[in-house]
C-alpha atoms as a PDB file:
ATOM      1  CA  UNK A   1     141.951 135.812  84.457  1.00  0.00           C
ATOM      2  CA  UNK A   2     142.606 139.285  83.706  1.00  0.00           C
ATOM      3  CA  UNK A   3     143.093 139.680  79.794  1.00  0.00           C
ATOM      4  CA  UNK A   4     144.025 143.199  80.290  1.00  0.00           C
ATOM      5  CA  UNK A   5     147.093 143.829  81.931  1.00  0.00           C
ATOM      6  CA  UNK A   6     147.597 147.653  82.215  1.00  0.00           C
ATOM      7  CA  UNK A   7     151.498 148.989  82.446  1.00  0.00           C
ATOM      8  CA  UNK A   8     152.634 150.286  85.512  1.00  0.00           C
ATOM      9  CA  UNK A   9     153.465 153.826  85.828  1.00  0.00           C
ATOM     10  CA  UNK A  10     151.437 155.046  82.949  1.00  0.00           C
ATOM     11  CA  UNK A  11     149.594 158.723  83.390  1.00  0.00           C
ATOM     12  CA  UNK A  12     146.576 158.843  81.072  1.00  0.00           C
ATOM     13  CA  UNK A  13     146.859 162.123  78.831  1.00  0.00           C
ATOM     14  CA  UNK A  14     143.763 164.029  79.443  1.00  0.00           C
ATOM     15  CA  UNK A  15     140.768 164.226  77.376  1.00  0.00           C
ATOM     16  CA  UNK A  16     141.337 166.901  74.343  1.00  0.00           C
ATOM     17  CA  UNK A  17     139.103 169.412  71.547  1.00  0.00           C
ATOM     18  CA  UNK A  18     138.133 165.167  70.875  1.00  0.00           C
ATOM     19  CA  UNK A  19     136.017 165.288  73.555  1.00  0.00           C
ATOM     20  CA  UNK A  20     134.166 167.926  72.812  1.00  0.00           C
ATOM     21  CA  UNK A  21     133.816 167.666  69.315  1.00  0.00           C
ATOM     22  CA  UNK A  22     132.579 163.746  70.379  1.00  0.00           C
ATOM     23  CA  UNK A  23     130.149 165.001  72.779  1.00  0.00           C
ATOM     24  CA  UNK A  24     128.229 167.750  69.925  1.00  0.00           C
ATOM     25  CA  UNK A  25     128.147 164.890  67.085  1.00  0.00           C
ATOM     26  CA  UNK A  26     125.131 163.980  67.857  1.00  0.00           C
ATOM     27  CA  UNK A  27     123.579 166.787  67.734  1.00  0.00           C
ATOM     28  CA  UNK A  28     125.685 167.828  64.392  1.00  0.00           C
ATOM     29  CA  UNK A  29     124.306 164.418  62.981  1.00  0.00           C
ATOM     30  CA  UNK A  30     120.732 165.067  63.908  1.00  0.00           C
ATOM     31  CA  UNK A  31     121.035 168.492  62.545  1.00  0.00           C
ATOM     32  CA  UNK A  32     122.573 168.268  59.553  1.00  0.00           C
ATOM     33  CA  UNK A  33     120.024 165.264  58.472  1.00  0.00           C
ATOM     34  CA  UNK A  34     116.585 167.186  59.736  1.00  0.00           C
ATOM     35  CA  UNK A  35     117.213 170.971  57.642  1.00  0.00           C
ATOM     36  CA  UNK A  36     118.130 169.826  54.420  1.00  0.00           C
ATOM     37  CA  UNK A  37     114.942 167.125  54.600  1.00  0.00           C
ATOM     38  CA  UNK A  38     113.156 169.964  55.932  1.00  0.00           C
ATOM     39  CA  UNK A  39     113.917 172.055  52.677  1.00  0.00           C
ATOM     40  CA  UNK A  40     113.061 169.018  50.512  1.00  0.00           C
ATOM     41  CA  UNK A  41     109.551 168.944  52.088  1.00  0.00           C
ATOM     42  CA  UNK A  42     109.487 172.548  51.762  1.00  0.00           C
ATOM     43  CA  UNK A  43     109.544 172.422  48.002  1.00  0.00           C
ATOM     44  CA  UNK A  44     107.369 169.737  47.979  1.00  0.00           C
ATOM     45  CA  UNK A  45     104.712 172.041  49.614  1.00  0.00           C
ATOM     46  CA  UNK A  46     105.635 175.160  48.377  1.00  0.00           C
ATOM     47  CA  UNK A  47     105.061 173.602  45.038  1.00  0.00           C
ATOM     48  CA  UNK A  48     102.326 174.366  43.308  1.00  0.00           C
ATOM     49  CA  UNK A  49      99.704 171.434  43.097  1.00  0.00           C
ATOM     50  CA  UNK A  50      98.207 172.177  40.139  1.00  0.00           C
ATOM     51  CA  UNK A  51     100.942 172.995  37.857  1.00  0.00           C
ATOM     52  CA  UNK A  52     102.248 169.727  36.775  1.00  0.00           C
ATOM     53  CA  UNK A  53     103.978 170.159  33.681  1.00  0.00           C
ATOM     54  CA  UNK A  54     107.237 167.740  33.274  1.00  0.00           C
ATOM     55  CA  UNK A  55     109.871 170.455  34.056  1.00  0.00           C
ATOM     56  CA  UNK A  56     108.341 171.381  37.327  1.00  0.00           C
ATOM     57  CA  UNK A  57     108.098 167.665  38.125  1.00  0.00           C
ATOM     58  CA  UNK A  58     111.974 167.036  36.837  1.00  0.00           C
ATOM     59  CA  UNK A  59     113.072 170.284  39.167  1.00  0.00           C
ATOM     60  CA  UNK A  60     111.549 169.144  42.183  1.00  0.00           C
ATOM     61  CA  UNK A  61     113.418 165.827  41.696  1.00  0.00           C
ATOM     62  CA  UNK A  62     116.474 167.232  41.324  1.00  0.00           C
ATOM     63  CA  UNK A  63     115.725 169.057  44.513  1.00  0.00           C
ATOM     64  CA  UNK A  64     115.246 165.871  46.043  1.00  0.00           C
ATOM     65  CA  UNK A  65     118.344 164.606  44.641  1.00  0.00           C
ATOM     66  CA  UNK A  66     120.823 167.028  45.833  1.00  0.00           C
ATOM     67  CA  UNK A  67     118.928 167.281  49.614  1.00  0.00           C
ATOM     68  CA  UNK A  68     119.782 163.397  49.575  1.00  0.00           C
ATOM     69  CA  UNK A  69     123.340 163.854  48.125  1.00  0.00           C
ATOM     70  CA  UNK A  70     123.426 166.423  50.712  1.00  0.00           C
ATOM     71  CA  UNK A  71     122.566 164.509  53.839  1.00  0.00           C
ATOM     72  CA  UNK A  72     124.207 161.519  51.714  1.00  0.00           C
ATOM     73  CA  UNK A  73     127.709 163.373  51.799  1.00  0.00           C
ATOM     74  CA  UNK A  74     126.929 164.778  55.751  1.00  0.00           C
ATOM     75  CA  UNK A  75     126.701 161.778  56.807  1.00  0.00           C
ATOM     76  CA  UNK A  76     129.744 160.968  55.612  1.00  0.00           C
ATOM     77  CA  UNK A  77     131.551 163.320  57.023  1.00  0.00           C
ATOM     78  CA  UNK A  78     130.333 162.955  60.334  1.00  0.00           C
ATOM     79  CA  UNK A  79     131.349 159.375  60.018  1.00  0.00           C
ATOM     80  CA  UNK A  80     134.784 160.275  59.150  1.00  0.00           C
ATOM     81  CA  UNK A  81     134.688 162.957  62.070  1.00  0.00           C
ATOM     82  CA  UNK A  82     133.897 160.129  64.803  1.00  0.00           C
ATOM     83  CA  UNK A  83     136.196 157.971  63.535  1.00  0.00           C
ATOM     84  CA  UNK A  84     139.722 160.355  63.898  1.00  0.00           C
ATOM     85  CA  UNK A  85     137.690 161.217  67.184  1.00  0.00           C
ATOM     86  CA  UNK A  86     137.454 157.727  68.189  1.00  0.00           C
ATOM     87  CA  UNK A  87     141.151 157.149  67.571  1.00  0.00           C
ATOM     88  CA  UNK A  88     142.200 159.675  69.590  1.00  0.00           C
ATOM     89  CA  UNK A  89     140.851 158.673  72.537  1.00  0.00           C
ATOM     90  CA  UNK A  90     141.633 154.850  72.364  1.00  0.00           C
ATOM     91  CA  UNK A  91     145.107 156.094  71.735  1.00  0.00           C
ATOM     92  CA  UNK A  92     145.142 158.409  74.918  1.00  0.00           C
ATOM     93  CA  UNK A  93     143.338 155.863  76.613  1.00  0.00           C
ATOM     94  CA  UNK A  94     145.596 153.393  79.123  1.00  0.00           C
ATOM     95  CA  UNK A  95     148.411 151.983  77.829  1.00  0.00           C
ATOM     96  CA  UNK A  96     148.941 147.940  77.967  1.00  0.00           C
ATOM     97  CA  UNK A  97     151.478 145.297  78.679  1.00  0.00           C
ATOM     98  CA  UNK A  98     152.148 143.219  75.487  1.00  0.00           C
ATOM     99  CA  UNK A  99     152.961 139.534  75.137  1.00  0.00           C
ATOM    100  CA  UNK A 100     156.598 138.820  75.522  1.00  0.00           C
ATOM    101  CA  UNK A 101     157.640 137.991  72.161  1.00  0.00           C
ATOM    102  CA  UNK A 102     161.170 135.828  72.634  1.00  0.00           C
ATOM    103  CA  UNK A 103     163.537 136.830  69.763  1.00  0.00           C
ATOM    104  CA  UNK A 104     164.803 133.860  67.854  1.00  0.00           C
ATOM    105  CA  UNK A 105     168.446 132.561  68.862  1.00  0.00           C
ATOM    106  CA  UNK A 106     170.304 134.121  65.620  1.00  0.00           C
ATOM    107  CA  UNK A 107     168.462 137.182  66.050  1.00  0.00           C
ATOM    108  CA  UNK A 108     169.228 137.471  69.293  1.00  0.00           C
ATOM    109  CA  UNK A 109     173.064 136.920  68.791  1.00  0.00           C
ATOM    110  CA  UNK A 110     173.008 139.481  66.008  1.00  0.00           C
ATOM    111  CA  UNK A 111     171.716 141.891  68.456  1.00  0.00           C
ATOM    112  CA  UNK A 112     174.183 141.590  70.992  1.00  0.00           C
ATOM    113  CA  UNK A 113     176.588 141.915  68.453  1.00  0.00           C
ATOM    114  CA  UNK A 114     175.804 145.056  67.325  1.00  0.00           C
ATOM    115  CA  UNK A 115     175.199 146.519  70.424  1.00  0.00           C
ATOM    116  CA  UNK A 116     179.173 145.570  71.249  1.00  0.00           C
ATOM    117  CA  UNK A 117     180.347 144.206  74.879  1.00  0.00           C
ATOM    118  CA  UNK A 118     177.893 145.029  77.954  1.00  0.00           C
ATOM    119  CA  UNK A 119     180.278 146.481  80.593  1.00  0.00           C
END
């Protein structure tokens, strides 16, 4: 039983900039995750180890902070990316046959009505 029925006639648009912004999010994700994690750890080394008065503690949190905000709100984004990305191509994707959906009989007359006499 095919569930699927696929309209006849139907020419699939071809793929779009959706495609190749799809293909690179990976990489974008990856990315954008790794350097600002990479400048957190950098601050944690670059820190010096024996200075540990409370302000340089409190500014190397915040540093943490807004690195995490940063992948926090990249993440995000990338999210929001795939998904307009992902709509785009199930929407240029192959078009369906739906149910038949029988108007009701006083609908129907209505209809006919306003269409006026088929000649």
């Amino acid at each position: 039983m095919n569930l699927f029925q696929k309209l006849p006639g139907f020419v699939r648009t071809p793929a779009g900039r959706e495609q190749q912004i799809w293909r690179r999010l990976p990489a974008i994700l990856l990315w954008g995750t790794v350097l600002p994690l990479a400048a957190a750890a950098a601050g944690h080394l670059l820190a010096a180890p024996a200075e540990a008065s409370g302000a340089a503690e409190r500014s190397l949190r915040l540093w943490d902070f807004v690195m995490f905000g940063l992948v926090m709100t990249h993440w995000t984004l990338v999210l929001t990316v795939a998904l307009g990305c992902f709509i785009v191509r199930v929407m240029k994707g192959p078009a369906y046959v739906a149910d038949a959906y029988p108007l009701p009989p006083e609908l129907g007359e209505e209809t006919s009505r306003e269409q006026g006499p088929q000649a």
